[in-house]
Protein backbone atom coordinates (compact mmCIF):
# COMPACT_ATOMS: atom_id res chain seq x y z
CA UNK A 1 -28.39 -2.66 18.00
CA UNK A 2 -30.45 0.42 19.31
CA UNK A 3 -34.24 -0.25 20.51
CA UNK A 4 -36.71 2.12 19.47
CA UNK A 5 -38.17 4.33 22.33
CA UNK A 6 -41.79 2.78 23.58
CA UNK A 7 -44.91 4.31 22.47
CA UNK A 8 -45.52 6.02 25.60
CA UNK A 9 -41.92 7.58 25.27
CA UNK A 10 -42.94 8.52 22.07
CA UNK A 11 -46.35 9.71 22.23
CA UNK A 12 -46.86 13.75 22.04
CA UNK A 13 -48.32 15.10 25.24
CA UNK A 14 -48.97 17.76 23.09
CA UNK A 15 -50.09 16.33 19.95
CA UNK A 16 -52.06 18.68 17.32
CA UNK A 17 -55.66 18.07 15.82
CA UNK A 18 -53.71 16.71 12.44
CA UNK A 19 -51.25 14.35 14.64
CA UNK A 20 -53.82 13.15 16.50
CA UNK A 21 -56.11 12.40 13.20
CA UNK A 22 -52.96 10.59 11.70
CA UNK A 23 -53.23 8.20 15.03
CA UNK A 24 -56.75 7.72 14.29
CA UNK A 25 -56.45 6.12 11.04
CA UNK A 26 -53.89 4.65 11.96
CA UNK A 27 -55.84 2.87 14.20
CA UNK A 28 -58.86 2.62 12.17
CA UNK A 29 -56.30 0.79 9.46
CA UNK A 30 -55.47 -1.72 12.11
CA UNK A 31 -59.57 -2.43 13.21
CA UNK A 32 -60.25 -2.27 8.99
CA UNK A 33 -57.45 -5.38 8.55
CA UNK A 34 -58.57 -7.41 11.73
CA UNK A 35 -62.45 -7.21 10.79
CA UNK A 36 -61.69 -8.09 6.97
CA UNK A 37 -59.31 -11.02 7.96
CA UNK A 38 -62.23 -12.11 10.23
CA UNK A 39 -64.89 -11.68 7.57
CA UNK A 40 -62.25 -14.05 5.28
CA UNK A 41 -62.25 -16.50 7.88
CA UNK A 42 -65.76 -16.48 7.47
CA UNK A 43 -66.18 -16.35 3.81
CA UNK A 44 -63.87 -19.65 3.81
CA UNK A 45 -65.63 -21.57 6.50
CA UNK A 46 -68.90 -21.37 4.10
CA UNK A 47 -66.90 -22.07 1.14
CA UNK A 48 -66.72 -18.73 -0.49
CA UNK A 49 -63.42 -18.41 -0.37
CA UNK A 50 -61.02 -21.62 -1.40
CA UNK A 51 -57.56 -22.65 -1.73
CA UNK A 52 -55.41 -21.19 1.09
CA UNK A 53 -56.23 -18.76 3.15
CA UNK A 54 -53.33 -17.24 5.98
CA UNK A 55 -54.86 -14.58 8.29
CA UNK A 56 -53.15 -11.88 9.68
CA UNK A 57 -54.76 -11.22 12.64
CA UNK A 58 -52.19 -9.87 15.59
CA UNK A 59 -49.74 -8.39 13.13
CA UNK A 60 -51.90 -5.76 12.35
CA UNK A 61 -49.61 -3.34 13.87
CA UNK A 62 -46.59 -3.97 11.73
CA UNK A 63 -48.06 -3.67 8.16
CA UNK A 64 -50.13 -0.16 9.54
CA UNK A 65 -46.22 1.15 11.20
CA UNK A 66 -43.87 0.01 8.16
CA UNK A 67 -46.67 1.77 5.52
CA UNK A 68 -46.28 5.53 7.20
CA UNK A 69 -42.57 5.68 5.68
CA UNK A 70 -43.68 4.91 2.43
CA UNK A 71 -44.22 7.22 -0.52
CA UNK A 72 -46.50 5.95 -3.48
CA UNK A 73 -43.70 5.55 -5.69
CA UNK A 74 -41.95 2.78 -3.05
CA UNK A 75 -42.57 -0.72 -3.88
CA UNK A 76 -44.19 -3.52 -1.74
CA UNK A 77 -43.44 -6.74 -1.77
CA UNK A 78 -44.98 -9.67 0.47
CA UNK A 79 -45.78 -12.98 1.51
CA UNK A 80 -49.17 -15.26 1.27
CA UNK A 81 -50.02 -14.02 4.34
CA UNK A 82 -50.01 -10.58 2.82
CA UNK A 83 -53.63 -9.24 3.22
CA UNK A 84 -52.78 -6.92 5.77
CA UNK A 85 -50.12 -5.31 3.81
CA UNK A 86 -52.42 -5.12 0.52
CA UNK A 87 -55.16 -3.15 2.81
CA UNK A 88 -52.65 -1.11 4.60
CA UNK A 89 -50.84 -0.18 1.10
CA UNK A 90 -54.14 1.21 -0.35
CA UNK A 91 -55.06 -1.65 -2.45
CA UNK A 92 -59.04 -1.49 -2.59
CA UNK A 93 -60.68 -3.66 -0.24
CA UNK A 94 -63.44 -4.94 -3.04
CA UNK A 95 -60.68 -6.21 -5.78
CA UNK A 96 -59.20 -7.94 -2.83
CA UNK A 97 -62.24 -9.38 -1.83
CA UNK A 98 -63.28 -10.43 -5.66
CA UNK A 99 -59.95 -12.15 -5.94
CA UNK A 100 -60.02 -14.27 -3.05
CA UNK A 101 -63.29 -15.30 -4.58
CA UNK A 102 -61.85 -16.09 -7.93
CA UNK A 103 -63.29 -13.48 -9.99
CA UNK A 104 -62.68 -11.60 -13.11
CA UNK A 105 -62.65 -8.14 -10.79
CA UNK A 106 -59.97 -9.10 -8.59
CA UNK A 107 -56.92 -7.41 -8.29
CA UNK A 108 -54.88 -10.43 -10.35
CA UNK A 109 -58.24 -11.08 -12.58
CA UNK A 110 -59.02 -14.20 -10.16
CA UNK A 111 -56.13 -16.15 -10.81
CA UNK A 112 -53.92 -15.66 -8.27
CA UNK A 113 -56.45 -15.95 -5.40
CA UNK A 114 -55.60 -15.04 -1.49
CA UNK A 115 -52.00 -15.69 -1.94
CA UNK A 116 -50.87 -13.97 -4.71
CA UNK A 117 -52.58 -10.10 -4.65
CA UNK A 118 -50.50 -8.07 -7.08
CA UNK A 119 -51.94 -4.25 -7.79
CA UNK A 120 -49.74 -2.29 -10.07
CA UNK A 121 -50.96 1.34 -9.17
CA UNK A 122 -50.17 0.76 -5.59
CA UNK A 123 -46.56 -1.12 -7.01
CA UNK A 124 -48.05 -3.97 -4.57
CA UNK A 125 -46.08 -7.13 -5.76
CA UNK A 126 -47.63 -10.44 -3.87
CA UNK A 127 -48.39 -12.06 -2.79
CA UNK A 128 -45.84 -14.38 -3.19
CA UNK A 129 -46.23 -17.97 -1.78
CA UNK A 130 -43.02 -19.76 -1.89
CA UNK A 131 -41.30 -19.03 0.84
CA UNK A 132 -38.52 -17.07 0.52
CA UNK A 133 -39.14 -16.43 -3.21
CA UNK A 134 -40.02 -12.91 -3.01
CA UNK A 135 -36.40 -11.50 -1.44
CA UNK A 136 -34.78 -11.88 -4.82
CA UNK A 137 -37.10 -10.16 -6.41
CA UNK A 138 -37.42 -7.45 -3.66
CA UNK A 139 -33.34 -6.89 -4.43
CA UNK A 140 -34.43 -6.77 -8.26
CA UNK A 141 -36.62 -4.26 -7.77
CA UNK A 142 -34.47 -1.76 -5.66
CA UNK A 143 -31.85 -2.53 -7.75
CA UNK A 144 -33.54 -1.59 -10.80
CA UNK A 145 -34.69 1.84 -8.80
CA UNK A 146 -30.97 2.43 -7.66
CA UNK A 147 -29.51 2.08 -11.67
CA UNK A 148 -32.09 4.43 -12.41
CA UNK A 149 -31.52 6.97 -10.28
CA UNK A 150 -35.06 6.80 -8.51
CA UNK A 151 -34.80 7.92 -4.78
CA UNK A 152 -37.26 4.61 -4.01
CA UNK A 153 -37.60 2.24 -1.19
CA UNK A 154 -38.50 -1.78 -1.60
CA UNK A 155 -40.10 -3.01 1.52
CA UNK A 156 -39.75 -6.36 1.66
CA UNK A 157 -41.69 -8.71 3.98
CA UNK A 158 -41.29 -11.94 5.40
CA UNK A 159 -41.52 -14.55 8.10
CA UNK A 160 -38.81 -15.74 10.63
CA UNK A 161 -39.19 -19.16 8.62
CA UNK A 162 -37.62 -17.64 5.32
CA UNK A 163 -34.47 -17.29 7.34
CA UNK A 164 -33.64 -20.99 7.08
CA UNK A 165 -33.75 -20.62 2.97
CA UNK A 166 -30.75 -19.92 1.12
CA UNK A 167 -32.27 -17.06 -1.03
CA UNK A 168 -32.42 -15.16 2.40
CA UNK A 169 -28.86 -15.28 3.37
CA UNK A 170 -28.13 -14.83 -0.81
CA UNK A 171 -30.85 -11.80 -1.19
CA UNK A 172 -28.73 -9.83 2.07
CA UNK A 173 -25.47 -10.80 0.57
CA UNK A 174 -25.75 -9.04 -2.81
CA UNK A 175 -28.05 -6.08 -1.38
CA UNK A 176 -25.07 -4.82 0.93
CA UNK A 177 -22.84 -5.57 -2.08
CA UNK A 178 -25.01 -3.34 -4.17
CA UNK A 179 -26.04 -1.62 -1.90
CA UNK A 180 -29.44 -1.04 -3.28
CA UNK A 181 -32.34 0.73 -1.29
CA UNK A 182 -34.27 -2.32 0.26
CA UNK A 183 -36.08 -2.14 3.54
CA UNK A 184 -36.28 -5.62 5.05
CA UNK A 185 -38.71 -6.69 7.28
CA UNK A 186 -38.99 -9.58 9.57
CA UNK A 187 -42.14 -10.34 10.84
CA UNK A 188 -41.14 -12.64 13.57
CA UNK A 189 -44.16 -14.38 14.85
CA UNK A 190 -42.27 -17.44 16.71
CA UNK A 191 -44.03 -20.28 14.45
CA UNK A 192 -42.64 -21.71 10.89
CA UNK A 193 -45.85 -23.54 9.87
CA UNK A 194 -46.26 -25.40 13.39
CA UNK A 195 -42.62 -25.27 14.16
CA UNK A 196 -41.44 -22.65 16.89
CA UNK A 197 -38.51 -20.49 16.19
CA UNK A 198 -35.90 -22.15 18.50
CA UNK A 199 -36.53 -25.83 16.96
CA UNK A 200 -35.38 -24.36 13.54
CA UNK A 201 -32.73 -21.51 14.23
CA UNK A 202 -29.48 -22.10 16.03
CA UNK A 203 -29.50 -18.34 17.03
CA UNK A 204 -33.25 -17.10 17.34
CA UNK A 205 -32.10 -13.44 16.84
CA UNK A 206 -32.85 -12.61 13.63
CA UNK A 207 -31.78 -8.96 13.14
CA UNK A 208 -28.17 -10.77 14.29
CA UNK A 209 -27.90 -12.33 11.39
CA UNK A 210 -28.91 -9.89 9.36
CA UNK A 211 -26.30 -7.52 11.04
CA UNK A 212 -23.41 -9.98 10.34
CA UNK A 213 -23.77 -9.41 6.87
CA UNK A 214 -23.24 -5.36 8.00
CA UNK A 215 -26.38 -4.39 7.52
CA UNK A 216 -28.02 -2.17 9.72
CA UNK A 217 -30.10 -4.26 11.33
CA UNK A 218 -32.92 -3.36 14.38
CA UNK A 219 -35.24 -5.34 16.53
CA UNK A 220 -38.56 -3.67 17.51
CA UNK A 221 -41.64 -4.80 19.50
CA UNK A 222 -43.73 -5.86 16.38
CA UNK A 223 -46.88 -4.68 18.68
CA UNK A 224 -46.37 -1.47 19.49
CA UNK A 225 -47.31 0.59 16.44
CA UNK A 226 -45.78 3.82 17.26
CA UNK A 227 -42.39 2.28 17.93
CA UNK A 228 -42.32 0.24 14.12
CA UNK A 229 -43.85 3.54 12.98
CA UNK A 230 -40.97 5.48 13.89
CA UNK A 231 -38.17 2.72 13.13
CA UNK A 232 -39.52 2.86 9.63
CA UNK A 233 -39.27 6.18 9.15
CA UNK A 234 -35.68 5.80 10.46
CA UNK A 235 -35.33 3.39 8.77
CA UNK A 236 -36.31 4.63 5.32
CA UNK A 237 -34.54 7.83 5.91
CA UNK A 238 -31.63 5.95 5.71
CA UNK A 239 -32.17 4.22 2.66
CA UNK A 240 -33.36 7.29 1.05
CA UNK A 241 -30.14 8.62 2.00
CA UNK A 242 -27.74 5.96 0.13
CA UNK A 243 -26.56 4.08 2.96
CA UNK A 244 -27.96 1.03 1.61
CA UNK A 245 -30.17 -1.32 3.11
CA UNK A 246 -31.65 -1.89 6.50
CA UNK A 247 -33.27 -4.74 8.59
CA UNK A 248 -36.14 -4.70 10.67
CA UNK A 249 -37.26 -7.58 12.84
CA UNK A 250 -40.40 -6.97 14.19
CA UNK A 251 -41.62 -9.31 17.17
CA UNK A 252 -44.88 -10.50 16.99
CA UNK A 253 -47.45 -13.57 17.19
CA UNK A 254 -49.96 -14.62 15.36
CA UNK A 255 -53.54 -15.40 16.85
CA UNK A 256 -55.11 -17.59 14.47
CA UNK A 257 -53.31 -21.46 12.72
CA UNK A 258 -51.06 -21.07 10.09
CA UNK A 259 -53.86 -21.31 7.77
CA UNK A 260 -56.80 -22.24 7.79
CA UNK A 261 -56.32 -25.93 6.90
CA UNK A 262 -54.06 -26.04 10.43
CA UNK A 263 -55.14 -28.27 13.06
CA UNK A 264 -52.97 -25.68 15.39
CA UNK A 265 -51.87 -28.94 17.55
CA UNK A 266 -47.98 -27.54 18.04
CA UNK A 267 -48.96 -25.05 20.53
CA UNK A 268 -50.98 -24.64 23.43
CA UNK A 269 -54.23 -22.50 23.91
CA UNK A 270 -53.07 -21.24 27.08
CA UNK A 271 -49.90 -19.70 24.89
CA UNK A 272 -52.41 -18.10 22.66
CA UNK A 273 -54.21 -16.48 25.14
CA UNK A 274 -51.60 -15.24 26.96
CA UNK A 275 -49.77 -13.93 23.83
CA UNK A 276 -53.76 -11.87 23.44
CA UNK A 277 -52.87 -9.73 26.55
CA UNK A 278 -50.62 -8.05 24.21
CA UNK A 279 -52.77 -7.33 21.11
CA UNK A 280 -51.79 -4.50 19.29
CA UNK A 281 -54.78 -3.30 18.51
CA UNK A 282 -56.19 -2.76 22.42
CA UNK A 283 -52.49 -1.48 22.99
CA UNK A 284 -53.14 1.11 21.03
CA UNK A 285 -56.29 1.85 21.50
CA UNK A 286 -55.54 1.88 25.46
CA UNK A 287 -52.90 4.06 24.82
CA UNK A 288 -54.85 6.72 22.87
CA UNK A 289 -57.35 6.83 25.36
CA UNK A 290 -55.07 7.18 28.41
CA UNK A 291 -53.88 9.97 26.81
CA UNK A 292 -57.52 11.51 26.43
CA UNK A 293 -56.50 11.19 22.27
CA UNK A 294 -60.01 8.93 21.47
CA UNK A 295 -63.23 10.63 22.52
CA UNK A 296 -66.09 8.88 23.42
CA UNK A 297 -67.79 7.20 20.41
CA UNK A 298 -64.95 7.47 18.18
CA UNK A 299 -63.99 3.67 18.43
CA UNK A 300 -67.82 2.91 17.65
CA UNK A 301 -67.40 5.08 14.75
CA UNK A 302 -64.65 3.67 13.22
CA UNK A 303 -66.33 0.01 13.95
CA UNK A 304 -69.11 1.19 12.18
CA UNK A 305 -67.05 2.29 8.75
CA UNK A 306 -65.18 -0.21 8.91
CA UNK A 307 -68.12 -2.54 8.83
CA UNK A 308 -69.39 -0.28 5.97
CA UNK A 309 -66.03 -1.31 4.13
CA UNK A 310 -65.94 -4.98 4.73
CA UNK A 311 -69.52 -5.60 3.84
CA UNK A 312 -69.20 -3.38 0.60
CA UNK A 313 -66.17 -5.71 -0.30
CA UNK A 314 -68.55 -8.88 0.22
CA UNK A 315 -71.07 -7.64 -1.62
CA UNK A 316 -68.57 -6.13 -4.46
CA UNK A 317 -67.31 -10.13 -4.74
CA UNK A 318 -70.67 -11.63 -5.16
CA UNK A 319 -71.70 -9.60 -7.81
CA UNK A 320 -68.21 -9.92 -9.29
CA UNK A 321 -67.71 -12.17 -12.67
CA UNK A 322 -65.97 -15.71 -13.13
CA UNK A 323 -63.91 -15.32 -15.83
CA UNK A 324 -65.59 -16.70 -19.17
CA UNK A 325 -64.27 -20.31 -19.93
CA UNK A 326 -63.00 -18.61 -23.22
CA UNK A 327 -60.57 -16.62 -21.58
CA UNK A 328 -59.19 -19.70 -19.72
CA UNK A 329 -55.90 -19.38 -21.66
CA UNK A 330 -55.60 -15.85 -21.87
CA UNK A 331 -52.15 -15.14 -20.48
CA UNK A 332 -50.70 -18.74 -21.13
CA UNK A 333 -47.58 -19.32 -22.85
CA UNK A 334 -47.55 -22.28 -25.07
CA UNK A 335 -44.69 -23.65 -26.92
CA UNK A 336 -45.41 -23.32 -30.50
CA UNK A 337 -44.51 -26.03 -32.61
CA UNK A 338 -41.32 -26.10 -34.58
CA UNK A 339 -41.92 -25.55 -38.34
């Protein structure tokens, strides 16, 4: 398995005034998903926000990387902890707001709540919180593009803990069989719930089990946002190209508890802070300005829109509706009775 070159390998010494505005949003996507997933944390700590709530804060650099390959017309499909990927797809930032407070404006009319954000312009499919559940349908969906003749991608994404279900190892079977345009991606972030990696997997490389089914199959620092950046592109040139599909596990860690209903007691602080040095977002950020590619006051800029964003989402979900009592079985199928 090849590794992707670094992100100062990759960098342009010479990088033009468009290349170097691509890198800025890039990183202003990443600072937009860190200070919403905050502002959820927050929202849920005053009861705003219920259910379950999985933050995505230190992965921000995967979601932002895999995205850039992606045309509109390429499907999405995620995990609960999918926030992140909603944001970085394009989904507005207000519907997903309104539906993690269970209103009539949200993205899935406020039914499905923080775990299951579906937005059919943006062919964003979950939100999906059985784990494991959404491979299948990612293999449905690229199948369907593949019969039809649509030059499509599926990204797919999931945790290292979906490895240990049987619809992963059945989902990679029948894609190489079919060979249908699926993009896979691992979001390795070393903890199953509160159980770390090696306590669950006899062989902790993911991407090697992946490969044994002969699929291309690549491991990639899931922190460094120029190197899964350029893997996906890779990645979905291949795809694009019918040579089937093509794994990605990207190494990362997540800052915050599972959720927020985790005590967090499996791990120590002193691995969390450590694991902080690396955070993707200061990576980058150090990276662009070692290369004299941020000016001064650009960071505070995009800090400032992005606050602009988050707080018009907040405000977007308070004024939002609750669905009229009414409409309570709108969209429920009952069996009728037999004549």
């Amino acid at each position: 398995m090849s590794k992707p070159t670094s992100q100062e390998a990759t960098l342009l010494k010479s990088t033009t005034a468009e290349e170097r505005k691509h890198l800025l949003e890039m990183l202003r996507q990443m600072v937009l998903i860190r200070r919403y997933e905050e502002k959820a944390a927050e929202l849920y700590q005053s009861a705003k926000i219920r259910g379950f709530l999985h933050l995505y804060i230190g992965e921000e650099s995967i979601a932002v990387g895999i995205m850039q390959a992606l045309t509109p017309q390429d499907a999405v499909v995620a995990t609960y902890r999918e926030h992140g990927h909603a944001l970085a797809r394009g989904v507005s930032a207000n519907v997903i707001m309104a539906e993690m407070y269970g209103k009539l404006e949200g993205c899935a009319r406020g039914r499905g709540g923080s775990m299951h954000l579906f937005d059919g312009p943006t062919r964003f499919y979950g939100g999906n919180a059985i784990v494991c559940s959404h491979l299948p349908l990612a293999v449905g969906l690229a199948l369907a593009d593949k019969m039809q003749h649509r030059p499509n991608v599926t990204a797919c994404f999931f945790g290292e803990g979906a490895v240990a279900e049987g619809e992963f190892h059945e989902s990679l079977n029948l894609a190489v069989l079919w060979q249908v345009p699926a993009l896979f991606i691992c979001e390795n972030n070393l903890y199953c719930m509160g159980t770390a990696v090696r306590y669950h997997e006899s062989n902790t490389n993911i991407a090697e089990k992946a490969a044994s089914y002969k699929m291309k199959s690549v491991q990639v620092d899931g922190n460094d946002l120029l190197a899964v950046e350029a893997l996906a592109k890779e990645a979905a040139e291949y795809i694009r190209a019918g040579n089937g599909p093509f794994f990605i596990e990207a190494i990362t860690y997540r800052f915050r508890p599972h959720s927020m209903f985790d005590a967090e007691l499996y791990r120590d602080k002193a691995e969390v802070e450590e694991a902080k040095k690396r955070d993707p977002i200061t990576l980058f950020t150090n990276l662009l300005t070692e290369n004299k590619l941020l000016e001064d006051g650009e960071l505070q800029a995009i800090e400032q829109d992005v606050a602009k964003v988050v707080q018009e989402a907040v405000d977007f979900a308070e004024a939002a509706h609750w669905e009229p009592v009414e409409e309570l079985t709108r969209f429920v199928v009952t069996e009728r009775s037999q004549p």
